[in-house]
C-alpha atoms as a PDB file:
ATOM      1  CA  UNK A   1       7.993 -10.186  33.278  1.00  0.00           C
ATOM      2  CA  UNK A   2       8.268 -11.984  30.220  1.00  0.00           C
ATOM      3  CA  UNK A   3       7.846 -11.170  26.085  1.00  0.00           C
ATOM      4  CA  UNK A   4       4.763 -12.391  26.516  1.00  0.00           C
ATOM      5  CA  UNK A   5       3.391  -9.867  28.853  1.00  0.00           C
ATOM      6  CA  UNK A   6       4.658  -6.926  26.316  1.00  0.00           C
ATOM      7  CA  UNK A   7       3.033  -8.622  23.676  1.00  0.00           C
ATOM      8  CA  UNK A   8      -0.295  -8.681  24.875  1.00  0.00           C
ATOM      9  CA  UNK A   9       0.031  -5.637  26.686  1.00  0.00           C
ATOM     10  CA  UNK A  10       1.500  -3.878  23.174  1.00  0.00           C
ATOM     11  CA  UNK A  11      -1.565  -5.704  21.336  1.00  0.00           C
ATOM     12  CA  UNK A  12      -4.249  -4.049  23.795  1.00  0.00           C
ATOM     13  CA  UNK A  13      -2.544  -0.892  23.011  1.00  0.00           C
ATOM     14  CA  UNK A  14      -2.328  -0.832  19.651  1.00  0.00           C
ATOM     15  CA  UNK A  15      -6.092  -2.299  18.817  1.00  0.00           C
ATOM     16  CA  UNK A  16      -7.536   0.264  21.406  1.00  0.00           C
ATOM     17  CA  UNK A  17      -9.151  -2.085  23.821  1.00  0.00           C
ATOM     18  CA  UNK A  18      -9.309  -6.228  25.161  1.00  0.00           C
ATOM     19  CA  UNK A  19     -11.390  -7.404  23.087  1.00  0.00           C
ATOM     20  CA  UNK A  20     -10.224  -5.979  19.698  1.00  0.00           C
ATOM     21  CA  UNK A  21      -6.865  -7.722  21.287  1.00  0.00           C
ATOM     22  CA  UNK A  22      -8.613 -11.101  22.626  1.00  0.00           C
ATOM     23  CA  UNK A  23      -9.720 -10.921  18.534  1.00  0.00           C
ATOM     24  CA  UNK A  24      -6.539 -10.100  17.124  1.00  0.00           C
ATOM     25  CA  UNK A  25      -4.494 -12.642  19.030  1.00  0.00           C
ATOM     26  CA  UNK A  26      -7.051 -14.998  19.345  1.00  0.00           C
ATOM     27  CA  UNK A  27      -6.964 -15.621  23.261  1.00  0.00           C
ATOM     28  CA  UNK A  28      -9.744 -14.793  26.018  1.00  0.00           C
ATOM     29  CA  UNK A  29     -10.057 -11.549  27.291  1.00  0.00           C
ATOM     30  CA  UNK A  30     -10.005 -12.520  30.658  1.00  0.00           C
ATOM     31  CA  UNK A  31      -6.052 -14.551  29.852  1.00  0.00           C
ATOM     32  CA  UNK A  32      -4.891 -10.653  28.241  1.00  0.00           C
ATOM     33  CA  UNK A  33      -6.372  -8.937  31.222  1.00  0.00           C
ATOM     34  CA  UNK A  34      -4.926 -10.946  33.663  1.00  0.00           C
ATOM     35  CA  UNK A  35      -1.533 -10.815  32.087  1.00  0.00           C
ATOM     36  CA  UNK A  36      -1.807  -6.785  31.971  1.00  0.00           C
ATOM     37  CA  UNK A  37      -2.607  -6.864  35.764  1.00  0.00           C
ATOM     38  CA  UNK A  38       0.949  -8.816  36.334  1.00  0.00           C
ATOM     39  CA  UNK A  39       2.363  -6.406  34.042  1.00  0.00           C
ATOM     40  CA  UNK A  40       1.382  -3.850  36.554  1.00  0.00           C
ATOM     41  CA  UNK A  41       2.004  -5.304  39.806  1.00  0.00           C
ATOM     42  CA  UNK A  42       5.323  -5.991  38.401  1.00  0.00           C
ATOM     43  CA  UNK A  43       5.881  -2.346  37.321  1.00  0.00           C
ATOM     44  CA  UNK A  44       3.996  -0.859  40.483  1.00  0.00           C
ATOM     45  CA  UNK A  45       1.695   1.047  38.046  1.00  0.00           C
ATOM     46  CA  UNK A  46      -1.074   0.896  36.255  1.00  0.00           C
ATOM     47  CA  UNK A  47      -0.409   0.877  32.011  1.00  0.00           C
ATOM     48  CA  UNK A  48      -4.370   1.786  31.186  1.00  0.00           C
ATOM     49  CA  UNK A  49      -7.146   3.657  31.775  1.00  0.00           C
ATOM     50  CA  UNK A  50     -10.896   3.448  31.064  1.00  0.00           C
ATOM     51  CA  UNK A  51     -12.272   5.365  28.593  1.00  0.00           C
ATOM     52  CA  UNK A  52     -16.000   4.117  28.228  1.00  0.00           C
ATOM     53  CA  UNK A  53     -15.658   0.808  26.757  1.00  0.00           C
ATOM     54  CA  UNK A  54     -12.524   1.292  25.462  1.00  0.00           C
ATOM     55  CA  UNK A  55      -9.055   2.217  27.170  1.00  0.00           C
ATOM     56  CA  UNK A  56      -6.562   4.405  26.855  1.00  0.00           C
ATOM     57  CA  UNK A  57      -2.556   4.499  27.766  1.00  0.00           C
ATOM     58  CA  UNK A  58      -1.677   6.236  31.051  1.00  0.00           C
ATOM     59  CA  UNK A  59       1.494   8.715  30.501  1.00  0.00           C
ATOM     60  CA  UNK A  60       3.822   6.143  32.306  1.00  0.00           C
ATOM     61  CA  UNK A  61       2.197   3.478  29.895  1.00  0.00           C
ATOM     62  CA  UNK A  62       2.768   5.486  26.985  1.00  0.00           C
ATOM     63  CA  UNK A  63       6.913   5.095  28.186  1.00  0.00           C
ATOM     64  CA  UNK A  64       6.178   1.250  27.995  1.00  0.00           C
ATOM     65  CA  UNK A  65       4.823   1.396  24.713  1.00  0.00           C
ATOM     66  CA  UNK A  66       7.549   3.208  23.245  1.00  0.00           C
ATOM     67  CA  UNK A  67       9.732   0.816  24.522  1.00  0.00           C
ATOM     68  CA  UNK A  68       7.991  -1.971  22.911  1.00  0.00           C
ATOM     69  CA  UNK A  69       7.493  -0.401  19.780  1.00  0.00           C
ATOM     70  CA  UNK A  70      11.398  -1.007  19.545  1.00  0.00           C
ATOM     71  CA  UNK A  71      11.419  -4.146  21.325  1.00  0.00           C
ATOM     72  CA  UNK A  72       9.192  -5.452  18.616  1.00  0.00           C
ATOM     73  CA  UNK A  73      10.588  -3.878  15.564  1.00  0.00           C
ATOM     74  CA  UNK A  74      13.727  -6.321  16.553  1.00  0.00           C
ATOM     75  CA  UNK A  75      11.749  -9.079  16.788  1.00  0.00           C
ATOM     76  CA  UNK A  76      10.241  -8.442  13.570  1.00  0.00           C
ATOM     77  CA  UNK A  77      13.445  -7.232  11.993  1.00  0.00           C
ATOM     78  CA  UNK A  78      15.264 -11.240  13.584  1.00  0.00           C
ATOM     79  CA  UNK A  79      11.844 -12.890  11.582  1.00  0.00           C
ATOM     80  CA  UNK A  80      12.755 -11.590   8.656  1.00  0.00           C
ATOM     81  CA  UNK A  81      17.072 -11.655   8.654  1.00  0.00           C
ATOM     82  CA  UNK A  82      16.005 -15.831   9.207  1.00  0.00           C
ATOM     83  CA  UNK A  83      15.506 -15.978   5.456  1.00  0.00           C
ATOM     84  CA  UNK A  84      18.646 -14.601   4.834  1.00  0.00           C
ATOM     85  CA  UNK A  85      20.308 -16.463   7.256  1.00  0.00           C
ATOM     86  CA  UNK A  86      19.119 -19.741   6.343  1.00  0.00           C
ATOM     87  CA  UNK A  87      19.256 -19.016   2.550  1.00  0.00           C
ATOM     88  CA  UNK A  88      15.747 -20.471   2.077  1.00  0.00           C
ATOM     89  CA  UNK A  89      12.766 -18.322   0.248  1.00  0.00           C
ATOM     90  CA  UNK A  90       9.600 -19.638   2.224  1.00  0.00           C
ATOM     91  CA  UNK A  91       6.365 -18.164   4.157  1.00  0.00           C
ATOM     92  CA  UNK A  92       4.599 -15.036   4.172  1.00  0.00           C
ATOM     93  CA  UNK A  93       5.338 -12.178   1.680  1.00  0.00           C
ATOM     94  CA  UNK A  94       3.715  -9.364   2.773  1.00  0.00           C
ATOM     95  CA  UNK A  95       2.700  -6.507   0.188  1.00  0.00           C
ATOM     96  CA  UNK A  96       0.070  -3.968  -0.239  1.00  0.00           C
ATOM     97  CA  UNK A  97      -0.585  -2.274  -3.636  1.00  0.00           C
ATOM     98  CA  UNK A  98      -2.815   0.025  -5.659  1.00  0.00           C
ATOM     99  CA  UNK A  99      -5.372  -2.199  -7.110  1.00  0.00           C
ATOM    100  CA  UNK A 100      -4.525  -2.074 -10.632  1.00  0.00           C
ATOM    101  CA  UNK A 101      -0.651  -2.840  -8.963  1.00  0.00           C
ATOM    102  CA  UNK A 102      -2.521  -5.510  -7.339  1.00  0.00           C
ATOM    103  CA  UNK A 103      -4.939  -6.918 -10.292  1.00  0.00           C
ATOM    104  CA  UNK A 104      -2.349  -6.768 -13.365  1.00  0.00           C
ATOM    105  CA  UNK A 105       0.872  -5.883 -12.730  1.00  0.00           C
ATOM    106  CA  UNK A 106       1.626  -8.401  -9.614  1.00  0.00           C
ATOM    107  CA  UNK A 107       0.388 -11.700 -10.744  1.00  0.00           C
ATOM    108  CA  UNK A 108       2.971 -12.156 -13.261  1.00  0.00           C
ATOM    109  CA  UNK A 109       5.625 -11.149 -11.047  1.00  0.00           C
ATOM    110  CA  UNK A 110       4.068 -13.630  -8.226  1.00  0.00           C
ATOM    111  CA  UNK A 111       3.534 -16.599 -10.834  1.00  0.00           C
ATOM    112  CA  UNK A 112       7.404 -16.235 -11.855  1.00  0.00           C
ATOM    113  CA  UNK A 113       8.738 -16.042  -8.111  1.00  0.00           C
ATOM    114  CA  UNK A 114       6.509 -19.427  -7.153  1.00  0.00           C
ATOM    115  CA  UNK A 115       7.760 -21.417 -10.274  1.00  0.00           C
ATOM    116  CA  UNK A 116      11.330 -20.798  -8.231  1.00  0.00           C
ATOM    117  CA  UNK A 117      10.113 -20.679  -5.018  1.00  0.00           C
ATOM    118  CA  UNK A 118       7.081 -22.786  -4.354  1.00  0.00           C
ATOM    119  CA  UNK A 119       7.401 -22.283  -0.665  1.00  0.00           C
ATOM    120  CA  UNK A 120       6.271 -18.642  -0.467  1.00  0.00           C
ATOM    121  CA  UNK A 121       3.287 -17.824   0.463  1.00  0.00           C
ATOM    122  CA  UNK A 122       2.388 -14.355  -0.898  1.00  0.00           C
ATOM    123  CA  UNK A 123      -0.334 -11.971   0.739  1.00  0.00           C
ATOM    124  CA  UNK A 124      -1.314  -8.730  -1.052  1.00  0.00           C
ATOM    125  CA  UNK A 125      -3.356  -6.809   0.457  1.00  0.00           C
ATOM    126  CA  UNK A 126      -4.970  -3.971  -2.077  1.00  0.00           C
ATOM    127  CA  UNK A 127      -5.775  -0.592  -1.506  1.00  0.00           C
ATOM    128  CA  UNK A 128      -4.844   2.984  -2.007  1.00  0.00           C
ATOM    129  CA  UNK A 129      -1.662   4.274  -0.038  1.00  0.00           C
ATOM    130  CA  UNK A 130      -3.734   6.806   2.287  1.00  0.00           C
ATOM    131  CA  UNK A 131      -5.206   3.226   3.603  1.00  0.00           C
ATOM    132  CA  UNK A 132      -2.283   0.992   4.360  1.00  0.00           C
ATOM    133  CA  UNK A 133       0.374   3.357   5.165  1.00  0.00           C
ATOM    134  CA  UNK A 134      -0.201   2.825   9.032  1.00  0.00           C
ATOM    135  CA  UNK A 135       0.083  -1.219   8.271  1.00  0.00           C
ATOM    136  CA  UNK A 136       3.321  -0.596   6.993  1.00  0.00           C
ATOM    137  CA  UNK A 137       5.079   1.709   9.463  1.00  0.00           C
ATOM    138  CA  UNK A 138       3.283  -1.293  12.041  1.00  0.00           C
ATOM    139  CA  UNK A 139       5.579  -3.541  10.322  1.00  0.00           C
ATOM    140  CA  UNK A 140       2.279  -5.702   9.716  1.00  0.00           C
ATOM    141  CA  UNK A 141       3.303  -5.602   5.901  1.00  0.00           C
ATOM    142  CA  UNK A 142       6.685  -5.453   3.974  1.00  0.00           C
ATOM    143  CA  UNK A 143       6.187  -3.442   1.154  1.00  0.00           C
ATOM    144  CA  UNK A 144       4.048  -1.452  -0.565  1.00  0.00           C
ATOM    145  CA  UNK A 145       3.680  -0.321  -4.412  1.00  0.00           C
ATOM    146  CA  UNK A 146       1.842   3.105  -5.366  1.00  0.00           C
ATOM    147  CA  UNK A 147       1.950   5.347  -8.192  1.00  0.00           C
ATOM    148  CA  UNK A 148       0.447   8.218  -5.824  1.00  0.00           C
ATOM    149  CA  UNK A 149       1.569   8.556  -1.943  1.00  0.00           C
ATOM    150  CA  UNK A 150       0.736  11.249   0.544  1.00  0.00           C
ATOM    151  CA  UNK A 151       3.678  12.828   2.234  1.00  0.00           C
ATOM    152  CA  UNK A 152       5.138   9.776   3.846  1.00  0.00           C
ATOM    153  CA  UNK A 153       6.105  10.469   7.960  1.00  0.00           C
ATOM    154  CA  UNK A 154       9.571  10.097   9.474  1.00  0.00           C
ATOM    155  CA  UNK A 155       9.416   5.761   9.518  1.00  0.00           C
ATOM    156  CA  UNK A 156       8.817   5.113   6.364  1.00  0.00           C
ATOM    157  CA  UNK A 157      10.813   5.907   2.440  1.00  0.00           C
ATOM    158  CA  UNK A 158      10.682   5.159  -1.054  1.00  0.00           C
ATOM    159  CA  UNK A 159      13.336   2.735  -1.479  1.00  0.00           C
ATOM    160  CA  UNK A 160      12.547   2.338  -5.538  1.00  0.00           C
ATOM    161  CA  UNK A 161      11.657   4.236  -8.210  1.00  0.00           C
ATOM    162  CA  UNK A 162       9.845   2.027 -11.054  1.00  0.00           C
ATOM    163  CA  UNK A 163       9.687   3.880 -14.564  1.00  0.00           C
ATOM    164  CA  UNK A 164       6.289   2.606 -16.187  1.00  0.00           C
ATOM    165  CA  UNK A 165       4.944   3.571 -19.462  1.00  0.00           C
ATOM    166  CA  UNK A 166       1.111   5.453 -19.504  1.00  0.00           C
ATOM    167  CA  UNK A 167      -0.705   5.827 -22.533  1.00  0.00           C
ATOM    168  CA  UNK A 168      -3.183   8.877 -22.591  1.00  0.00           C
ATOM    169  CA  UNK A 169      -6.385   6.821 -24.313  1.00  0.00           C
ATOM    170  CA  UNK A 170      -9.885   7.368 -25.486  1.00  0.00           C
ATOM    171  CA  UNK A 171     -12.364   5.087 -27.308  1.00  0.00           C
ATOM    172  CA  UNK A 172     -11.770   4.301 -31.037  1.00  0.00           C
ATOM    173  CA  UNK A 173     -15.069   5.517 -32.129  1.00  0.00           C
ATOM    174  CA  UNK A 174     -14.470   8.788 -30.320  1.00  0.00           C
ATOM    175  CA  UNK A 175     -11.747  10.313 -30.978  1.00  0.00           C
ATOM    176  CA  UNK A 176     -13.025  13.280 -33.270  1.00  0.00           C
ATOM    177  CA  UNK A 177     -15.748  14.218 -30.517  1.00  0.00           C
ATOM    178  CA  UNK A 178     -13.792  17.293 -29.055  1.00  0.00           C
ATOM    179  CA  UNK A 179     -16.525  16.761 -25.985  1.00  0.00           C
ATOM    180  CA  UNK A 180     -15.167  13.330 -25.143  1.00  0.00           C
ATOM    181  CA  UNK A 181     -11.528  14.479 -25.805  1.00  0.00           C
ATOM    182  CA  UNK A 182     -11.910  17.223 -23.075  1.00  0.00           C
ATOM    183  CA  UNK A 183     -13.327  15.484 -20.365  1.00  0.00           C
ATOM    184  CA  UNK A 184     -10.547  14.375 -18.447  1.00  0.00           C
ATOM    185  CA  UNK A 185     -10.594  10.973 -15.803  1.00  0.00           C
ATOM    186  CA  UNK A 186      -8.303  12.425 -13.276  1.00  0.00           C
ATOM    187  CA  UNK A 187      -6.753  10.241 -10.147  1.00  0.00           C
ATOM    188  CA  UNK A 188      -3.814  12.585  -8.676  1.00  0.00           C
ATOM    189  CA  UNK A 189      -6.127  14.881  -6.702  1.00  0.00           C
ATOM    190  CA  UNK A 190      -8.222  11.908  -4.619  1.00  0.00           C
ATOM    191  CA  UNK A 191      -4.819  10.041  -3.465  1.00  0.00           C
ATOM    192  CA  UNK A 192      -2.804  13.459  -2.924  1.00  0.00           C
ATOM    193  CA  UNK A 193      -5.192  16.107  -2.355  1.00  0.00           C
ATOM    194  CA  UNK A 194      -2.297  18.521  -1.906  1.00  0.00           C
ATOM    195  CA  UNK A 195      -1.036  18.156  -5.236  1.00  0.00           C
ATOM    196  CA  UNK A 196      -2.077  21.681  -7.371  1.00  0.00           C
ATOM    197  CA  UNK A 197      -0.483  20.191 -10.897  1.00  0.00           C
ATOM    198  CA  UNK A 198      -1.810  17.873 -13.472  1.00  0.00           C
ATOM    199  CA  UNK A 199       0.936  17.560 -15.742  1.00  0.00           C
ATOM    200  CA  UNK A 200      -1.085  15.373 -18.476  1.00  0.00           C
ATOM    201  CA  UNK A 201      -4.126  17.352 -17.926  1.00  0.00           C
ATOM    202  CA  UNK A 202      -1.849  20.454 -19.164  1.00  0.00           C
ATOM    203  CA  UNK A 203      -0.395  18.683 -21.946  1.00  0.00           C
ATOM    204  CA  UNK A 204      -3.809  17.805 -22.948  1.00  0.00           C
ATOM    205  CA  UNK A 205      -5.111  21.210 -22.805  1.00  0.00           C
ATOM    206  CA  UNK A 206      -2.321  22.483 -25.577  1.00  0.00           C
ATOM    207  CA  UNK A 207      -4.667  20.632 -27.914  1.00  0.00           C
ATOM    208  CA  UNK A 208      -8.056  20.482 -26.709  1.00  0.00           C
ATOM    209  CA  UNK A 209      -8.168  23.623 -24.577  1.00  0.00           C
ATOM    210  CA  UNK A 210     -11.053  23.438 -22.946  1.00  0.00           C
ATOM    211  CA  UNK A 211      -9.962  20.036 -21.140  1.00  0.00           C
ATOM    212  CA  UNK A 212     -10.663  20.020 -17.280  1.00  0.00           C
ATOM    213  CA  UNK A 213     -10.923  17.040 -15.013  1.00  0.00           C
ATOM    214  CA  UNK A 214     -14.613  16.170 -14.691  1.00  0.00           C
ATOM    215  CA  UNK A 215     -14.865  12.864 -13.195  1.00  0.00           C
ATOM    216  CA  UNK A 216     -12.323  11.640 -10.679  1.00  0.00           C
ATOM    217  CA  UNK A 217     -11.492   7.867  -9.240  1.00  0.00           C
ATOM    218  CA  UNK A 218      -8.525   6.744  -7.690  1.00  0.00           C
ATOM    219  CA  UNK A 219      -9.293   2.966  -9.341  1.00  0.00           C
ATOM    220  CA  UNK A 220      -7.048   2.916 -12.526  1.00  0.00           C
ATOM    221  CA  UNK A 221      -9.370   0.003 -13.431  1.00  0.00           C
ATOM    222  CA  UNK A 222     -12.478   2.413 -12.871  1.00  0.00           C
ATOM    223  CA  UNK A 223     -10.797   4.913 -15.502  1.00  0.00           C
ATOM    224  CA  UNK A 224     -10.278   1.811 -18.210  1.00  0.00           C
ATOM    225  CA  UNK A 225     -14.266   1.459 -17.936  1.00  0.00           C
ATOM    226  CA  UNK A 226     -15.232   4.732 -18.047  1.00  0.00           C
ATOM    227  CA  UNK A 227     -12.860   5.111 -21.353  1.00  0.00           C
ATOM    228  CA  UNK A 228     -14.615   1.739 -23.275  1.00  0.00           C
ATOM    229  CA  UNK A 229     -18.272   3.629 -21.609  1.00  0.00           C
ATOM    230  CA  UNK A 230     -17.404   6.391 -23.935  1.00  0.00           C
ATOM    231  CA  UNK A 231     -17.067   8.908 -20.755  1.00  0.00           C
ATOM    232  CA  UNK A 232     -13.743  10.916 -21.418  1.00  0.00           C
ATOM    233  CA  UNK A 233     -10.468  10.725 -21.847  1.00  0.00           C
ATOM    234  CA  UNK A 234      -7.784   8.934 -19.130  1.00  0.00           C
ATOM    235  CA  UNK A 235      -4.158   8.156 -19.001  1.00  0.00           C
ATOM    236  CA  UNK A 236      -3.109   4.479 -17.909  1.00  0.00           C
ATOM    237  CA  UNK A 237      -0.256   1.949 -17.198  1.00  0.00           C
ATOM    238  CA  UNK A 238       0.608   0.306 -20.700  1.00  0.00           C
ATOM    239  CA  UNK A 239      -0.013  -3.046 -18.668  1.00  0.00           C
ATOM    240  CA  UNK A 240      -3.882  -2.325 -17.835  1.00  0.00           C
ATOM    241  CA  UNK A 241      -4.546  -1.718 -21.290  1.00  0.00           C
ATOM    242  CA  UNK A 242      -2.292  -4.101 -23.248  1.00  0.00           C
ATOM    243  CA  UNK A 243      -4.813  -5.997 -24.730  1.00  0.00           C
ATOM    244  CA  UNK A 244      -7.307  -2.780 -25.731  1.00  0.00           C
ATOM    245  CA  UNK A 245      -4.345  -1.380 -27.445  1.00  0.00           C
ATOM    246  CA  UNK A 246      -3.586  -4.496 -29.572  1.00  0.00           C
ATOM    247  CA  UNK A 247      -7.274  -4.735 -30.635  1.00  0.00           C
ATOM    248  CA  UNK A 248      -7.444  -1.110 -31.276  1.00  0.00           C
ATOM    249  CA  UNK A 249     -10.298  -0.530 -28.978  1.00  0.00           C
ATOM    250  CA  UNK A 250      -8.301   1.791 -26.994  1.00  0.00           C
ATOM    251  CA  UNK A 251      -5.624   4.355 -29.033  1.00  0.00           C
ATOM    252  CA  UNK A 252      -3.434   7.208 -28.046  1.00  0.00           C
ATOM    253  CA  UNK A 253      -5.081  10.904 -28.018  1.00  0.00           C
ATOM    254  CA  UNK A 254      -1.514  12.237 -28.546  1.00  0.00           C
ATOM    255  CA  UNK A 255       0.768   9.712 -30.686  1.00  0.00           C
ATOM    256  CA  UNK A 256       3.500  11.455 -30.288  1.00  0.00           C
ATOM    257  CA  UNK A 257       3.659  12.215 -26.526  1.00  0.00           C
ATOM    258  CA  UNK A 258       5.449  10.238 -23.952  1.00  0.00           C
ATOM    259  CA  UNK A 259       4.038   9.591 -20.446  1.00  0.00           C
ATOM    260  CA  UNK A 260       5.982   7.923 -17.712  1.00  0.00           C
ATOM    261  CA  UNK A 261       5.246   7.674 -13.933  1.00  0.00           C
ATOM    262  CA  UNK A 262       7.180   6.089 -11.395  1.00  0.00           C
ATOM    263  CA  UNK A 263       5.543   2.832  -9.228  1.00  0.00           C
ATOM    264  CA  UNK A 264       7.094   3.625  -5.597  1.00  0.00           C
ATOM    265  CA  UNK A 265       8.098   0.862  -3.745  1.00  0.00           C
ATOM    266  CA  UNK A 266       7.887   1.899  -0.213  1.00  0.00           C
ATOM    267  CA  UNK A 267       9.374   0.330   2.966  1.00  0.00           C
ATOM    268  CA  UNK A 268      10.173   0.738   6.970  1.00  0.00           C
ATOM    269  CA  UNK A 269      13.038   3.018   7.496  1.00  0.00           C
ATOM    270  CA  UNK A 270      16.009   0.533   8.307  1.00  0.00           C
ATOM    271  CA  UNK A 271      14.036  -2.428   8.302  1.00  0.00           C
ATOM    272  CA  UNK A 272      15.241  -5.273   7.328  1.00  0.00           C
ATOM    273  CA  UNK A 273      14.136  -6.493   3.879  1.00  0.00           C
ATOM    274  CA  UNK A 274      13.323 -10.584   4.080  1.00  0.00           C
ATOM    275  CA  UNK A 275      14.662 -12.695   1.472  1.00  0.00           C
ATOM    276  CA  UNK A 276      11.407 -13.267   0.081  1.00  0.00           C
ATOM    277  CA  UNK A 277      11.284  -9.570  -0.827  1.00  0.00           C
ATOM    278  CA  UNK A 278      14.285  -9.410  -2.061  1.00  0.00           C
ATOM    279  CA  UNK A 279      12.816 -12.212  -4.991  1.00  0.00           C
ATOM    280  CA  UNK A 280      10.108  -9.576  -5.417  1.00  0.00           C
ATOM    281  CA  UNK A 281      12.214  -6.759  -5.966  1.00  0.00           C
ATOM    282  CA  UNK A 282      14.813  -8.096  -7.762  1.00  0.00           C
ATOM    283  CA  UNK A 283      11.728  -9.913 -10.456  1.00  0.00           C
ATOM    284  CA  UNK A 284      10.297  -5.777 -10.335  1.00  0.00           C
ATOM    285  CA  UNK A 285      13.447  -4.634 -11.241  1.00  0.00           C
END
């Protein structure tokens, strides 16, 4: 037994099957099969079952894979302390964001960190939290940035808390229709449908009281359209909407209120941050 029989055997678990494995590693099936067979004449058991097409983990395989879910967070964990131990910022840099994280907050940060470090090579994979949690805790990406999480499970935490300014916008042209001014974009209740409060909704309604959320999209970009449509009424990170606010397409509904919401940097529980992260966070910060 070698790492190389875990790692195709932990692949084939993981993806649910051979071939979703043969794909994912880019080997034959028949090469991964034959591999898990040693792997079970050398443990005197077998790891899988058949379940249709698909398999399944036996109970004694499901003591293997726990093993080599900790096997492999070391060898992930050694990939990354490299960096550090080298002293040299190069390769992957692994992030998933919110799209609007994605789309205009993280280029600027990216651009600055290659001017320094030209050897990175940065992948950011975009998509609501819900979606890429499970890529994180896999340790298949680094970090992640979100202004709304679901409750996060025991492997992961929020290792930063970003302030960034919202402004709560309509359309220029609109804002004496009391119609437009009360129909609120909301975002909070698609990405945590648990959450019951709406704190900018109920600052809103002080003022316009018959504002209620009546369209809902968890793409921040979505919301900045619907505003310049004429639709309703949205709050949104200062840096999505620098450029309407200058021009005066876009201005405040309520001048003198403040809205802040924290960008959550999430991260493995006691993983081990890579240098090139470190660039990221420390350019975030």
């Amino acid at each position: 037994m070698n790492l190389l029989h875990l790692e195709y055997f932990y692949t084939v678990a993981t993806e649910g099957g051979f071939l979703r494995a043969s794909e994912k590693l880019r080997i034959n099936q028949p090469a991964i099969s034959r591999m898990v067979a040693n792997l079970e004449d050398y443990f005197g058991f077998k790891l899988f079952e058949k379940v249709g097409r698909n398999v399944r983990l036996t109970s004694r395989g499901e003591e293997v894979f726990e093993s080599c879910k900790k096997i492999f967070s070391e060898v992930e964990n050694l990939k990354l302390s490299v960096g550090k131990i080298s002293g040299e910022c190069k390769g992957p840099l692994l992030i998933a964001a919110s799209e609007p994280i994605a789309s205009h907050f993280l280029p600027e940060k990216i651009a600055a960190i290659l001017k320094r470090y030209p050897e990175i090579y940065p992948n950011i994979f975009s998509g609501p939290a819900s979606m890429v949690i499970k890529k994180i805790e896999a340790g298949e990406i680094e970090l992640g940035l979100f202004f709304h999480i679901p409750e996060l499970g025991e492997k992961l935490i929020v290792d930063r808390k970003i302030e960034i300014p919202f402004r709560l916008v309509v359309r220029k042209d609109l804002k004496k229709d009391e119609n437009v001014l009360s129909h609120f974009i909301g975002s909070r209740e698609i990405d945590d449908t648990a959450s019951k409060r709406f704190p900018t909704l109920e600052v809103l309604k002080k003022k316009y009281p018959k504002a209620s959320i009546k369209t809902s999209s968890n793409n921040l970009t979505a919301h900045k359209e619907l505003v310049l449509k004429g639709v309703g009424v949205s709050v949104l990170p200062e840096f999505l909407i620098e450029q309407e606010l200058k021009s005066k397409t876009l201005i405040d509904v309520l001048p003198g209120e403040k809205f802040v919401f924290h960008m959550k940097l999430i991260k493995r529980k006691n993983a081990v941050t890579s240098l090139n992260a470190l660039k990221l966070q420390e350019e975030i910060l």
